[in-house]
PDB file of N, CA and C in Angstrom:
ATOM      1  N   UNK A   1       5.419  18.968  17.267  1.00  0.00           N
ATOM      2  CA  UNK A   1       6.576  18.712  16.455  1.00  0.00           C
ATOM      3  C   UNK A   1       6.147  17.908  15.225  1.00  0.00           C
ATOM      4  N   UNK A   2       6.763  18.426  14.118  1.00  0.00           N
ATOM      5  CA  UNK A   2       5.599  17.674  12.666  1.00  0.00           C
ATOM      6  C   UNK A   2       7.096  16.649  12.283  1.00  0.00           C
ATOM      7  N   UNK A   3       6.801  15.653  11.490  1.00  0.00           N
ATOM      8  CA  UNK A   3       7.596  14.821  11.046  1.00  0.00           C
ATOM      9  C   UNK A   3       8.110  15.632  10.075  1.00  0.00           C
ATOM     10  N   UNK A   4       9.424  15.259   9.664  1.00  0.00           N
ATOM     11  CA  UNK A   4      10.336  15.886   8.580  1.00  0.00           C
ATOM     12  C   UNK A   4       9.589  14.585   7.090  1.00  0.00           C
ATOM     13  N   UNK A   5       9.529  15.251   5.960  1.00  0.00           N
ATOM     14  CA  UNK A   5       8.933  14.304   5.057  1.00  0.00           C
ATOM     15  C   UNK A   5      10.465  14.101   4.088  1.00  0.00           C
ATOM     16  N   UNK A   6      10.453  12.576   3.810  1.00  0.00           N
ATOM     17  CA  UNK A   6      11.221  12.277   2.976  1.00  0.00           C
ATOM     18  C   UNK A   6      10.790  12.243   1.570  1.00  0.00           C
ATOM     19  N   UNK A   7      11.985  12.842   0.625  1.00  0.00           N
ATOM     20  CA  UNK A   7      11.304  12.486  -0.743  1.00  0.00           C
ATOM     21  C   UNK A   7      11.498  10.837  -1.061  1.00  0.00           C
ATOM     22  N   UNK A   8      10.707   9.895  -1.788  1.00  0.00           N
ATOM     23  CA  UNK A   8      10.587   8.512  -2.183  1.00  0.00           C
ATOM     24  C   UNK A   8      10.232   8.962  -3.842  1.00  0.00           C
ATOM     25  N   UNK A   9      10.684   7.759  -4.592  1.00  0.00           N
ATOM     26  CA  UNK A   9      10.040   7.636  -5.999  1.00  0.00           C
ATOM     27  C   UNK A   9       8.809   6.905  -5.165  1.00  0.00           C
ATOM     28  N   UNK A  10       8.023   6.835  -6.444  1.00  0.00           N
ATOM     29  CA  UNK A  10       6.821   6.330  -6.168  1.00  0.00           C
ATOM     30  C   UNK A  10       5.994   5.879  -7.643  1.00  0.00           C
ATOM     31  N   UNK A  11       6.393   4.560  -7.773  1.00  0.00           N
ATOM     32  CA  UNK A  11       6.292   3.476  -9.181  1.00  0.00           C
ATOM     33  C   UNK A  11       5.163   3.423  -9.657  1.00  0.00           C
ATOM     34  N   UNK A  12       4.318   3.307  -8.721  1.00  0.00           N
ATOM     35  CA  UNK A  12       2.586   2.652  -8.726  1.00  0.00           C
ATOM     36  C   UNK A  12       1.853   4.121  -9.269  1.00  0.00           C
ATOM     37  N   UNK A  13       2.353   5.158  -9.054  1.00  0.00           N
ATOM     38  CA  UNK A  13       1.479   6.577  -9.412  1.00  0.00           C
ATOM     39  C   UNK A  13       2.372   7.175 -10.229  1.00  0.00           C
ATOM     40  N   UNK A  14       3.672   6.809 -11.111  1.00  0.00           N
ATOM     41  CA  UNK A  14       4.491   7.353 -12.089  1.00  0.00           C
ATOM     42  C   UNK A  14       3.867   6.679 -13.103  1.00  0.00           C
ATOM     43  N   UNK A  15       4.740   7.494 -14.558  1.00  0.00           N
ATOM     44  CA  UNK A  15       4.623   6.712 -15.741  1.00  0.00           C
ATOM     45  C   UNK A  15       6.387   5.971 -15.895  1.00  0.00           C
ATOM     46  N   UNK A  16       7.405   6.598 -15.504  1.00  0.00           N
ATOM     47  CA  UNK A  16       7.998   6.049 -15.629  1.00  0.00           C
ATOM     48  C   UNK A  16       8.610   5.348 -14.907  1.00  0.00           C
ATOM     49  N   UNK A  17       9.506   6.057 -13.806  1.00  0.00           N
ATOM     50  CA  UNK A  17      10.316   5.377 -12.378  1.00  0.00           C
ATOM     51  C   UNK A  17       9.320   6.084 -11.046  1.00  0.00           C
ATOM     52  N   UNK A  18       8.475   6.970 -11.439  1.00  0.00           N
ATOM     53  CA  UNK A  18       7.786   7.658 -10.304  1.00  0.00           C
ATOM     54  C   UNK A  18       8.563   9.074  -9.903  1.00  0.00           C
ATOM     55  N   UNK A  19       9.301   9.477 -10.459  1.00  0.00           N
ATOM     56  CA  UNK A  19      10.494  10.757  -9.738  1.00  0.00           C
ATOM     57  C   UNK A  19       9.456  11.741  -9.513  1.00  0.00           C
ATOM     58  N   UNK A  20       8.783  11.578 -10.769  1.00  0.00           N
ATOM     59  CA  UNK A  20       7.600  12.789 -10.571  1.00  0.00           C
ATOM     60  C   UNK A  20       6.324  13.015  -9.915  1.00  0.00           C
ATOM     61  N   UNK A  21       5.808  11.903  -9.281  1.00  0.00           N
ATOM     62  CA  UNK A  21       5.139  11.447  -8.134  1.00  0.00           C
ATOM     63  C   UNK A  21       5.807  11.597  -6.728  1.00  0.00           C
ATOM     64  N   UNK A  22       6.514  11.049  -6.588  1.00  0.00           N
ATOM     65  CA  UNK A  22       7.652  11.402  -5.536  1.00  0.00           C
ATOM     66  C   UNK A  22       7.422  12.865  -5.137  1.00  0.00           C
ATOM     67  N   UNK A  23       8.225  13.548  -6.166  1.00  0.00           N
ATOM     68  CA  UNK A  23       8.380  14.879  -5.688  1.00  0.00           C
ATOM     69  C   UNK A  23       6.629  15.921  -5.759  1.00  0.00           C
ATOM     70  N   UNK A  24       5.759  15.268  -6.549  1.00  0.00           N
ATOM     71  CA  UNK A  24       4.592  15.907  -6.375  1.00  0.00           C
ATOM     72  C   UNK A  24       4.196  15.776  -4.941  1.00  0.00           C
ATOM     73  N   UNK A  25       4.216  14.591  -4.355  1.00  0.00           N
ATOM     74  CA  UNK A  25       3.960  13.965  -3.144  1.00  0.00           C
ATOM     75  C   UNK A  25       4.438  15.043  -1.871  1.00  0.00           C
ATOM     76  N   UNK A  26       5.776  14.890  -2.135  1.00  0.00           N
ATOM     77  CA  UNK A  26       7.012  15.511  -1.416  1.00  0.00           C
ATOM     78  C   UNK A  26       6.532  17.408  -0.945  1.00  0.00           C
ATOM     79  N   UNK A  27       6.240  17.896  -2.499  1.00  0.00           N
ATOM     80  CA  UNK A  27       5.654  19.047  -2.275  1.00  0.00           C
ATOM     81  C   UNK A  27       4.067  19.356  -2.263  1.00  0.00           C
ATOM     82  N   UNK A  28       3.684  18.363  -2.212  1.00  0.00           N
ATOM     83  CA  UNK A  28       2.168  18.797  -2.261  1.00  0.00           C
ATOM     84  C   UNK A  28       1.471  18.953  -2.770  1.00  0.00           C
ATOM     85  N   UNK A  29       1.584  19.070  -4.245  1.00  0.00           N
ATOM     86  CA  UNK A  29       0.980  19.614  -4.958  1.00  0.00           C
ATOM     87  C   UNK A  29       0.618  18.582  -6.112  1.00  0.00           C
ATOM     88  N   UNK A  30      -0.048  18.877  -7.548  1.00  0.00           N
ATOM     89  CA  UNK A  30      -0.853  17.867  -8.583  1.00  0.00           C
ATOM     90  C   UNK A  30       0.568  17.087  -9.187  1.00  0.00           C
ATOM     91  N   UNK A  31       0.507  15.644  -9.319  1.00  0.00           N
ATOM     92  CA  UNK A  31       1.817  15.547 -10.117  1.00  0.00           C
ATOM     93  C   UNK A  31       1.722  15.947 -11.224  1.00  0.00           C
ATOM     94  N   UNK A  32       0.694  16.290 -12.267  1.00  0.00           N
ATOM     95  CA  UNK A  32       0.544  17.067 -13.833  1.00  0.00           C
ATOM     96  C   UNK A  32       1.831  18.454 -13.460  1.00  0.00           C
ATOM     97  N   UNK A  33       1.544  19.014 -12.575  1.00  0.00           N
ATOM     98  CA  UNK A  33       1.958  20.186 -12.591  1.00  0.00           C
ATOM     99  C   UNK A  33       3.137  19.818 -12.742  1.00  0.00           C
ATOM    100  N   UNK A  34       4.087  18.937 -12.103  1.00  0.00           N
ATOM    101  CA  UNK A  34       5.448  18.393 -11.806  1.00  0.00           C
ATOM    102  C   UNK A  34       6.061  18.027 -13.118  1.00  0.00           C
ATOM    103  N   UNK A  35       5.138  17.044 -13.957  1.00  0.00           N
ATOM    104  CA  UNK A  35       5.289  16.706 -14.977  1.00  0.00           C
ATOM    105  C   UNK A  35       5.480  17.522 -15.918  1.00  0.00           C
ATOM    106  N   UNK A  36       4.666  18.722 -16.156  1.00  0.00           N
ATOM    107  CA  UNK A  36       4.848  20.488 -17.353  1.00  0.00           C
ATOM    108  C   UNK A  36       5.833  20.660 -16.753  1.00  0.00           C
ATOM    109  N   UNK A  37       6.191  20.775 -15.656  1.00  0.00           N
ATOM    110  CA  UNK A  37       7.770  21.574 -15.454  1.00  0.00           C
ATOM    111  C   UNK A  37       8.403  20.487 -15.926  1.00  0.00           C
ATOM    112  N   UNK A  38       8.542  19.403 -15.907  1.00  0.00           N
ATOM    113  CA  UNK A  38       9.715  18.848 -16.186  1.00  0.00           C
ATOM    114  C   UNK A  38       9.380  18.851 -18.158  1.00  0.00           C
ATOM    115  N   UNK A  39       8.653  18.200 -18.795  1.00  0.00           N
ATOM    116  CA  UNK A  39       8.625  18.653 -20.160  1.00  0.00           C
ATOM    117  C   UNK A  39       8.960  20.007 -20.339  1.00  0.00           C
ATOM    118  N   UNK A  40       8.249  21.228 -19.864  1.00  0.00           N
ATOM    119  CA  UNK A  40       8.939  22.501 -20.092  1.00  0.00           C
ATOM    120  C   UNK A  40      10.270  22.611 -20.086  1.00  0.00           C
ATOM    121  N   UNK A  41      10.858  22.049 -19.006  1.00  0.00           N
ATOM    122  CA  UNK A  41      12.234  22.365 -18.893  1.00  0.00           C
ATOM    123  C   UNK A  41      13.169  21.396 -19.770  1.00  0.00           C
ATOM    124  N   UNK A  42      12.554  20.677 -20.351  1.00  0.00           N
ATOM    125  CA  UNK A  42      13.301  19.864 -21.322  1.00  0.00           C
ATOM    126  C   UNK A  42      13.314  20.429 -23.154  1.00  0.00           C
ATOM    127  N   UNK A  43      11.887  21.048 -22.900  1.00  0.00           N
ATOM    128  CA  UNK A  43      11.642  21.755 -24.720  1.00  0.00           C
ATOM    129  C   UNK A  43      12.597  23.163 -24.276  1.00  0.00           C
ATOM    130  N   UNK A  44      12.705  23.654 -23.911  1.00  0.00           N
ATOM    131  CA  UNK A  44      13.278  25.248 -23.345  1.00  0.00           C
ATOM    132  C   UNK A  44      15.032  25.124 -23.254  1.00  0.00           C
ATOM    133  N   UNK A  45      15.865  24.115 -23.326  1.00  0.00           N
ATOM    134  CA  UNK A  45      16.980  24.240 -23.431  1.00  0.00           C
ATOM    135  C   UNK A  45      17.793  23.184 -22.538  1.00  0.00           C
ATOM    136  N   UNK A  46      16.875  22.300 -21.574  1.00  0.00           N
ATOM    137  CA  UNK A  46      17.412  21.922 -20.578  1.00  0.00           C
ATOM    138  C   UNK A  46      17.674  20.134 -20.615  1.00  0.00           C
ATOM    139  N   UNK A  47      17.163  20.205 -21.575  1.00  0.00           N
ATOM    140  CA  UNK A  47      16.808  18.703 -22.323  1.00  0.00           C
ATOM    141  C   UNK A  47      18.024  17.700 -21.889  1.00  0.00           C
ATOM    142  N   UNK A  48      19.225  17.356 -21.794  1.00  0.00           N
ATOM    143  CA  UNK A  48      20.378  16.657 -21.314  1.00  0.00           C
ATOM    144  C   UNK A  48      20.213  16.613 -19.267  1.00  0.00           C
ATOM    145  N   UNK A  49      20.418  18.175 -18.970  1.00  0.00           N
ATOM    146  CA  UNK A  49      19.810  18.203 -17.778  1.00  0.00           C
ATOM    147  C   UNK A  49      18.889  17.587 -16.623  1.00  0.00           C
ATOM    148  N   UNK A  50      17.791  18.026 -17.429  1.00  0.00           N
ATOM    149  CA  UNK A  50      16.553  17.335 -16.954  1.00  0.00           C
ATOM    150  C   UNK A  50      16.640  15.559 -17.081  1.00  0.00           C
ATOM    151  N   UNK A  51      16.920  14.858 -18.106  1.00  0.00           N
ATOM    152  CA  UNK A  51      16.969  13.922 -18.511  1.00  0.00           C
ATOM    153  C   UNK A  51      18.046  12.992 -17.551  1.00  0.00           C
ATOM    154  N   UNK A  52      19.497  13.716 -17.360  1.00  0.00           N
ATOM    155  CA  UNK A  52      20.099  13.047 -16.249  1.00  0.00           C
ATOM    156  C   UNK A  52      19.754  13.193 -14.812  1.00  0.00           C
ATOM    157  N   UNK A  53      19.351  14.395 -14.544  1.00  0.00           N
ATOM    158  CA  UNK A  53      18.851  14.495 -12.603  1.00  0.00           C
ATOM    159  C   UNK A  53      17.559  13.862 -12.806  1.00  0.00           C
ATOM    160  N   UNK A  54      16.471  13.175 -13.828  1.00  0.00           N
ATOM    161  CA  UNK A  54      15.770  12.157 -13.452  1.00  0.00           C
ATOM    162  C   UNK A  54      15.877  11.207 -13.340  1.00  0.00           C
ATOM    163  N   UNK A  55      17.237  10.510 -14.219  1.00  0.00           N
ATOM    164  CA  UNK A  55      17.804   9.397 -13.700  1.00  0.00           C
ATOM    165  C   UNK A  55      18.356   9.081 -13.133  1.00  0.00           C
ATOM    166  N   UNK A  56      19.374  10.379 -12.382  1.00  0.00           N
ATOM    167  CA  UNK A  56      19.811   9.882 -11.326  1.00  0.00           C
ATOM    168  C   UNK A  56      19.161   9.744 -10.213  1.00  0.00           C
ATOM    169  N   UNK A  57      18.518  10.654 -10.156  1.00  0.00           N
ATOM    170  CA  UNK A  57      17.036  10.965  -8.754  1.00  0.00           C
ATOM    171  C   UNK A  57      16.412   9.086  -9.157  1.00  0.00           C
ATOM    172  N   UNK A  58      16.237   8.270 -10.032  1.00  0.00           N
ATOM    173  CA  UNK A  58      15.750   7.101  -9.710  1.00  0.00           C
ATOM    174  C   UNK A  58      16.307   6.372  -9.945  1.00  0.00           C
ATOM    175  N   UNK A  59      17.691   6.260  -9.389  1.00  0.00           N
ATOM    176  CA  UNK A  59      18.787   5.817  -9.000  1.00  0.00           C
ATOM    177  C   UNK A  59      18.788   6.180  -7.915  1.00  0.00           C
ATOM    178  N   UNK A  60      19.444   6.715  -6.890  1.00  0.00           N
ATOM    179  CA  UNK A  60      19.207   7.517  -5.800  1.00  0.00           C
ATOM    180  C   UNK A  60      17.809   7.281  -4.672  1.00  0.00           C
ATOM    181  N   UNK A  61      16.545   7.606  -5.335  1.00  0.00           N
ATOM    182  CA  UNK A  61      15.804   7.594  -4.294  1.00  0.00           C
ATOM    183  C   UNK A  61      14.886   6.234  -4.115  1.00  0.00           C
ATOM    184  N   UNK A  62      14.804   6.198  -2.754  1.00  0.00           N
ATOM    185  CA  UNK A  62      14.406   5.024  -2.337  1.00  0.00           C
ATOM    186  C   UNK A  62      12.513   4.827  -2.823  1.00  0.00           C
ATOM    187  N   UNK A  63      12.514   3.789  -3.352  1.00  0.00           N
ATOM    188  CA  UNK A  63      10.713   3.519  -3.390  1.00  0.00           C
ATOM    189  C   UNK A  63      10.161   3.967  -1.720  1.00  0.00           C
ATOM    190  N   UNK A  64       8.889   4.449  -2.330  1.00  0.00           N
ATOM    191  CA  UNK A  64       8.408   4.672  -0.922  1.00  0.00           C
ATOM    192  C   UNK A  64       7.174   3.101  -0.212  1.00  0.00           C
ATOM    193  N   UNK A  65       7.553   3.387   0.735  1.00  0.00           N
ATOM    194  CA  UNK A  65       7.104   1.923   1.189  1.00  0.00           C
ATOM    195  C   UNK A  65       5.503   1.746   0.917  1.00  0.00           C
ATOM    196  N   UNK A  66       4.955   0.791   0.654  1.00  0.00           N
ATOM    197  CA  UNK A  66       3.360   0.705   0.771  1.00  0.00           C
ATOM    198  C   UNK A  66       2.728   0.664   1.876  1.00  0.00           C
ATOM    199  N   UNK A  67       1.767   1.464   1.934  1.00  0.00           N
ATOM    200  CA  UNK A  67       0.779   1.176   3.319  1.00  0.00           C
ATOM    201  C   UNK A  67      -0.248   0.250   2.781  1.00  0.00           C
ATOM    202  N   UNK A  68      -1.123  -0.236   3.911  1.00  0.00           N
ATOM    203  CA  UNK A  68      -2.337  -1.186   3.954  1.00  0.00           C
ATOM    204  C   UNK A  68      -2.742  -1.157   2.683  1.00  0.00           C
ATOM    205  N   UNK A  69      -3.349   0.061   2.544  1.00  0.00           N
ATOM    206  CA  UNK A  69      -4.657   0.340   1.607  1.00  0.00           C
ATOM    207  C   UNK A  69      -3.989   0.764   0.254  1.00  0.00           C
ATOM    208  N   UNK A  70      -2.645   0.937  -0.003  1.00  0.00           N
ATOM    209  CA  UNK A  70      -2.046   1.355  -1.110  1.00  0.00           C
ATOM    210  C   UNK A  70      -1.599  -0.166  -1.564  1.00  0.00           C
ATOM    211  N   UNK A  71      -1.269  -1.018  -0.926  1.00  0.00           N
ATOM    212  CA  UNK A  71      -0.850  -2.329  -0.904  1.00  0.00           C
ATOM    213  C   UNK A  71      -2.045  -3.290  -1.888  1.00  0.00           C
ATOM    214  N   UNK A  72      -3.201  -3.100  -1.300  1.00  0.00           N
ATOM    215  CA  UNK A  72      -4.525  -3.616  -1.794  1.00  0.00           C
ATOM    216  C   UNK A  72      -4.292  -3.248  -3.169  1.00  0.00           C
ATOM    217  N   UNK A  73      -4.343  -2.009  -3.545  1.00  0.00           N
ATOM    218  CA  UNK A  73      -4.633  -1.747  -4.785  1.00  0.00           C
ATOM    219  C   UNK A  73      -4.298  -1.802  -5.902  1.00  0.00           C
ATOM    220  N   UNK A  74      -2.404  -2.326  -5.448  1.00  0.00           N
ATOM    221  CA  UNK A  74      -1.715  -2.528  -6.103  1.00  0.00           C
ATOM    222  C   UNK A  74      -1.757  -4.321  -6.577  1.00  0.00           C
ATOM    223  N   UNK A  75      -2.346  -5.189  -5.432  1.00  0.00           N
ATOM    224  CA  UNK A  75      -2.805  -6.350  -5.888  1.00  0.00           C
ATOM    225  C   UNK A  75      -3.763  -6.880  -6.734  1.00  0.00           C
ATOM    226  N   UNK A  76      -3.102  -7.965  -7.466  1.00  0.00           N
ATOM    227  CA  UNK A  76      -4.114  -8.326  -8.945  1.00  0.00           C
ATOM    228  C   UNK A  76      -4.981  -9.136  -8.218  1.00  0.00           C
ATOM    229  N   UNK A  77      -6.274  -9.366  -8.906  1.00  0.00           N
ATOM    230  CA  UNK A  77      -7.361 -10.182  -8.487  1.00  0.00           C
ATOM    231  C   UNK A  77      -7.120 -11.696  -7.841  1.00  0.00           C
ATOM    232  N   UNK A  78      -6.288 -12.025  -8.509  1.00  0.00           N
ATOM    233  CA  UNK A  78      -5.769 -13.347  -7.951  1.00  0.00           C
ATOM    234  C   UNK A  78      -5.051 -13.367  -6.487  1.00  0.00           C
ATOM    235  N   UNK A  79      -4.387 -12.338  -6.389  1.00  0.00           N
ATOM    236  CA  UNK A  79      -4.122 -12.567  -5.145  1.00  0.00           C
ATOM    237  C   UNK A  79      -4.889 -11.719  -3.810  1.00  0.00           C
ATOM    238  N   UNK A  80      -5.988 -10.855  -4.429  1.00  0.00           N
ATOM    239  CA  UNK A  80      -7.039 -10.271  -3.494  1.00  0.00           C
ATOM    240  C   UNK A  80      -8.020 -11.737  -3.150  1.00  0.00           C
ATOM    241  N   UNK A  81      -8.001 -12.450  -4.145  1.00  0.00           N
ATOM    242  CA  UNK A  81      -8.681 -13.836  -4.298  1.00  0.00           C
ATOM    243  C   UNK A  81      -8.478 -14.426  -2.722  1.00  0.00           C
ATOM    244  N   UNK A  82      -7.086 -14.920  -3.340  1.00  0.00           N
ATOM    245  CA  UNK A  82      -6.112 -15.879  -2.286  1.00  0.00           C
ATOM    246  C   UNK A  82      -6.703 -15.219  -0.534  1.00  0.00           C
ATOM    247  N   UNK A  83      -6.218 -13.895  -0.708  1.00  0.00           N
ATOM    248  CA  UNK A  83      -5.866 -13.523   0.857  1.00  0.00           C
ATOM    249  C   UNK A  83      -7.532 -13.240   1.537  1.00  0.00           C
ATOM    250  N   UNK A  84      -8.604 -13.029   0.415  1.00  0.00           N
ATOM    251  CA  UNK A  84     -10.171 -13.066   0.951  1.00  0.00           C
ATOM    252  C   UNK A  84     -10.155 -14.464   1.415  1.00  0.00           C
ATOM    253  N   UNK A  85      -9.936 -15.438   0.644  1.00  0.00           N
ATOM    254  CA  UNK A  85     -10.000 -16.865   0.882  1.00  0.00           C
ATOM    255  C   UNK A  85      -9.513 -17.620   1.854  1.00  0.00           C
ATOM    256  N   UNK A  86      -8.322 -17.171   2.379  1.00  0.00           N
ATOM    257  CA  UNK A  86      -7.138 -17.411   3.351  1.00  0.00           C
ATOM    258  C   UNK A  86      -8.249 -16.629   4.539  1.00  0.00           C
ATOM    259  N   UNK A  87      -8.518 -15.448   4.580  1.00  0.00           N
ATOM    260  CA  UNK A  87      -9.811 -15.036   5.290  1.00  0.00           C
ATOM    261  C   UNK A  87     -11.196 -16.103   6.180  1.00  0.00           C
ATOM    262  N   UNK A  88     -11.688 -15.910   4.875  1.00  0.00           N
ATOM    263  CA  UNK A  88     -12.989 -17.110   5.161  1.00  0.00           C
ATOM    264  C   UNK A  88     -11.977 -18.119   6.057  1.00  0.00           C
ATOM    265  N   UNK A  89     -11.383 -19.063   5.021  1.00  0.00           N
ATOM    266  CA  UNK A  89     -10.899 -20.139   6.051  1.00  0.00           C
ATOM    267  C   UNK A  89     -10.569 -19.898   7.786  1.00  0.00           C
ATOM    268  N   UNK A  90     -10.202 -18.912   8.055  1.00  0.00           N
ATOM    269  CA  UNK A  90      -9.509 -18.741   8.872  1.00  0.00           C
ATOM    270  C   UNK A  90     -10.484 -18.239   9.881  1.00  0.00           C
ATOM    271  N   UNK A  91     -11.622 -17.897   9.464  1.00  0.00           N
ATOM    272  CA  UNK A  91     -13.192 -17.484  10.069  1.00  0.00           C
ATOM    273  C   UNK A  91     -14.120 -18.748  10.349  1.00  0.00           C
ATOM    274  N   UNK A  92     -13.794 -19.372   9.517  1.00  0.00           N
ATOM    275  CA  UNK A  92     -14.196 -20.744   9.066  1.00  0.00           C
ATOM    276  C   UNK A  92     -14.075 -21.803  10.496  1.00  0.00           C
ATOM    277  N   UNK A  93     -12.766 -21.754  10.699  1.00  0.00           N
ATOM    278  CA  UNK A  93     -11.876 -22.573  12.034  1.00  0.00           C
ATOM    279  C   UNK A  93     -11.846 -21.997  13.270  1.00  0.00           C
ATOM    280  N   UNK A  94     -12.086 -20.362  12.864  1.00  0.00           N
ATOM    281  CA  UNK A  94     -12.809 -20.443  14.391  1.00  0.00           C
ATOM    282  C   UNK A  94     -14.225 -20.435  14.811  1.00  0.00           C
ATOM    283  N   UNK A  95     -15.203 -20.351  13.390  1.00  0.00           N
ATOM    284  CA  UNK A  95     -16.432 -21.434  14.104  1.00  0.00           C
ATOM    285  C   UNK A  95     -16.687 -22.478  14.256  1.00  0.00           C
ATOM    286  N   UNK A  96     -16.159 -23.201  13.726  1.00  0.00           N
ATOM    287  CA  UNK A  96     -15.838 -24.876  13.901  1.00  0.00           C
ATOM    288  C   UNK A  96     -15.777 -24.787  14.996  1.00  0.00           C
ATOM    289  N   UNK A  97     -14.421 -24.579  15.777  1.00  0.00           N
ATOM    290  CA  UNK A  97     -13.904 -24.388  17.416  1.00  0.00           C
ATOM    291  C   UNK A  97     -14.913 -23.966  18.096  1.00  0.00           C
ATOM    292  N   UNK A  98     -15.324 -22.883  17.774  1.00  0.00           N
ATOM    293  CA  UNK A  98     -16.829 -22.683  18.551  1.00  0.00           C
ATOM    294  C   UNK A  98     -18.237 -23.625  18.432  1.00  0.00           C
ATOM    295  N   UNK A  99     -18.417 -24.165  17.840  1.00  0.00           N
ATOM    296  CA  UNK A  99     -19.268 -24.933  17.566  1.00  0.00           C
ATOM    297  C   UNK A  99     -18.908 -26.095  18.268  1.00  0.00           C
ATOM    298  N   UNK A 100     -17.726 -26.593  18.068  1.00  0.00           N
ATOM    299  CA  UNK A 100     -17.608 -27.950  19.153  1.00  0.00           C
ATOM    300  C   UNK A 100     -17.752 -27.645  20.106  1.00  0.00           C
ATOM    301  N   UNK A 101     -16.764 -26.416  20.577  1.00  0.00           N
ATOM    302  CA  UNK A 101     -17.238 -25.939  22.652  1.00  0.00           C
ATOM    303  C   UNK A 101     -18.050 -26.211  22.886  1.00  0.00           C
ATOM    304  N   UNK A 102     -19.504 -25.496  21.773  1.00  0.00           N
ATOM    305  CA  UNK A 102     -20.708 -25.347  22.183  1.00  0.00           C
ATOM    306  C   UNK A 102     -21.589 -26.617  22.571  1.00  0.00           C
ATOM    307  N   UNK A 103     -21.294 -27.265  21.759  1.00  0.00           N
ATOM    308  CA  UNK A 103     -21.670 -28.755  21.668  1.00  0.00           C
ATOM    309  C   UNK A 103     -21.008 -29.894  22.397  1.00  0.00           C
ATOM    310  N   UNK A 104     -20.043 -29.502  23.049  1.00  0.00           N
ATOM    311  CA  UNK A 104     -19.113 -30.352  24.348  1.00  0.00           C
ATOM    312  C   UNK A 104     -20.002 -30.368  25.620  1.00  0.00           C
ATOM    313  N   UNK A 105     -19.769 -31.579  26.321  1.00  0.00           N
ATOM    314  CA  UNK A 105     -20.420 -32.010  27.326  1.00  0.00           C
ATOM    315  C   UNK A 105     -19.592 -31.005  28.450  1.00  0.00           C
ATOM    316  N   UNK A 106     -18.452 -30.543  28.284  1.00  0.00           N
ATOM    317  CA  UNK A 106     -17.915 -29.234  29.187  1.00  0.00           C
ATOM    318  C   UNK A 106     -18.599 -28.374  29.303  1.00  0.00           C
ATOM    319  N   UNK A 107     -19.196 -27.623  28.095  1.00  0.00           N
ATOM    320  CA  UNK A 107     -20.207 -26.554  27.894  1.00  0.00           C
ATOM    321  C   UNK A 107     -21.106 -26.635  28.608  1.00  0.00           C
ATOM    322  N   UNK A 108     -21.797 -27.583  28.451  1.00  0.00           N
ATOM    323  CA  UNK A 108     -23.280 -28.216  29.240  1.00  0.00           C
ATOM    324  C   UNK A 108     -23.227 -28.493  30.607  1.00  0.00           C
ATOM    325  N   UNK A 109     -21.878 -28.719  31.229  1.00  0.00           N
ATOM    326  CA  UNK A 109     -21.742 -28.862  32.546  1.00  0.00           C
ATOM    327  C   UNK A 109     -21.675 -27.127  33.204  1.00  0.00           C
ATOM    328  N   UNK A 110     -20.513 -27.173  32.446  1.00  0.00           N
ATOM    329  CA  UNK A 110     -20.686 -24.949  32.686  1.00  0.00           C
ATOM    330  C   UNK A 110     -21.847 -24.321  33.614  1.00  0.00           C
ATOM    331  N   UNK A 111     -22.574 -24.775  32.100  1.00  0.00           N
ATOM    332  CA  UNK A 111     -24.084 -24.214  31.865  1.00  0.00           C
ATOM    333  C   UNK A 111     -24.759 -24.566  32.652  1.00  0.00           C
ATOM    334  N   UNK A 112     -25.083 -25.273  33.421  1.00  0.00           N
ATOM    335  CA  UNK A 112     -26.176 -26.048  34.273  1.00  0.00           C
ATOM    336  C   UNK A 112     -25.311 -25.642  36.090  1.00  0.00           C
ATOM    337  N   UNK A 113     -23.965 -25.497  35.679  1.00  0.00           N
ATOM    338  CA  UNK A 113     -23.220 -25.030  37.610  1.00  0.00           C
ATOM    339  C   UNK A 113     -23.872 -23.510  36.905  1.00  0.00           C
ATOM    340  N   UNK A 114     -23.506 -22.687  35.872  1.00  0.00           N
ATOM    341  CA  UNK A 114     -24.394 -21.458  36.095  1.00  0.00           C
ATOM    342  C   UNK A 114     -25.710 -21.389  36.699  1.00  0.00           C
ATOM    343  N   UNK A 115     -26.219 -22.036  36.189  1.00  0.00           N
ATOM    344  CA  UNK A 115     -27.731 -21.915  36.353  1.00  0.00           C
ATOM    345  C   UNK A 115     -28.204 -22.358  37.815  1.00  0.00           C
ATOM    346  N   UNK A 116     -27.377 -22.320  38.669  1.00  0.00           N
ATOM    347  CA  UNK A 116     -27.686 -22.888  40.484  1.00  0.00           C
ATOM    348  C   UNK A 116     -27.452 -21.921  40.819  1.00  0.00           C
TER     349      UNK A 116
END
C-alpha cells in the first residue's frame, strides 16, 4: 500500500512562495519544466489566470515540513556553529563522567572483585 502524496509549497527550493517546487515535487518531475509552463501560460493569454491560482495555491497550501537533512541546509553557519558546539559539550560531559568512574576508588574495587 503506497502513501497518498500531498501537494506542500516548498520556500527553500522556490523563487518565489515555492508553488512551483511544490507541484514539481508533487509530480515528479524538474521544477524548470513547471516553471515554462507556468511563464508559457502566462505569455499565451493566461496571464490574470495563472497569476491568481498561484496566489491562491500560496495561500492555500501548507509549507512542507523539513526533514533532518533539509533542516541542516537551510541553517546559517552560526547556528550549524551553536548546535556542533552544543555537540562537543555534550561529548565533553560524558567523558568527564567517564573519566571520574574510571578514576573512583569504586572502579578499582570492581576491578580487583573481577580479577578473583
Amino acid at each position: 500500500m503506497s502513501r497518498m502524496k500531498k501537494l506542500y509549497r516548498i520556500p527553500a527550493k522556490g523563487k518565489v512562495k515555492g508553488v512551483c517546487a511544490g507541484f514539481a515535487e508533487y509530480l515528479d518531475i524538474p521544477v524548470w519544466l513547471v516553471r515554462t509552463i507556468v511563464i508559457l501560460s502566462m505569455i499565451f493569454g493566461l496571464f490574470l489566470l495563472t497569476l491568481a491560482a498561484y496566489f491562491i495555491l500560496a495561500m492555500i497550501l501548507d509549507e512542507k515540513p523539513l526533514t533532518v537533512n533539509e533542516g541542516a541546509e537551510n541553517m546559517t553557519t552560526s547556528q550549524l556553529l551553536a548546535q556542533v558546539g552544543a555537540e562537543l559539550n555534550a561529548g565533553e560531559r560524558r567523558l568527564r563522567e567517564m573519566e571520574r568512574y574510571v578514576t573512583s576508588e569504586t572502579f578499582n574495587v570492581r576491578s580487583r572483585f573481577s580479577q578473583l
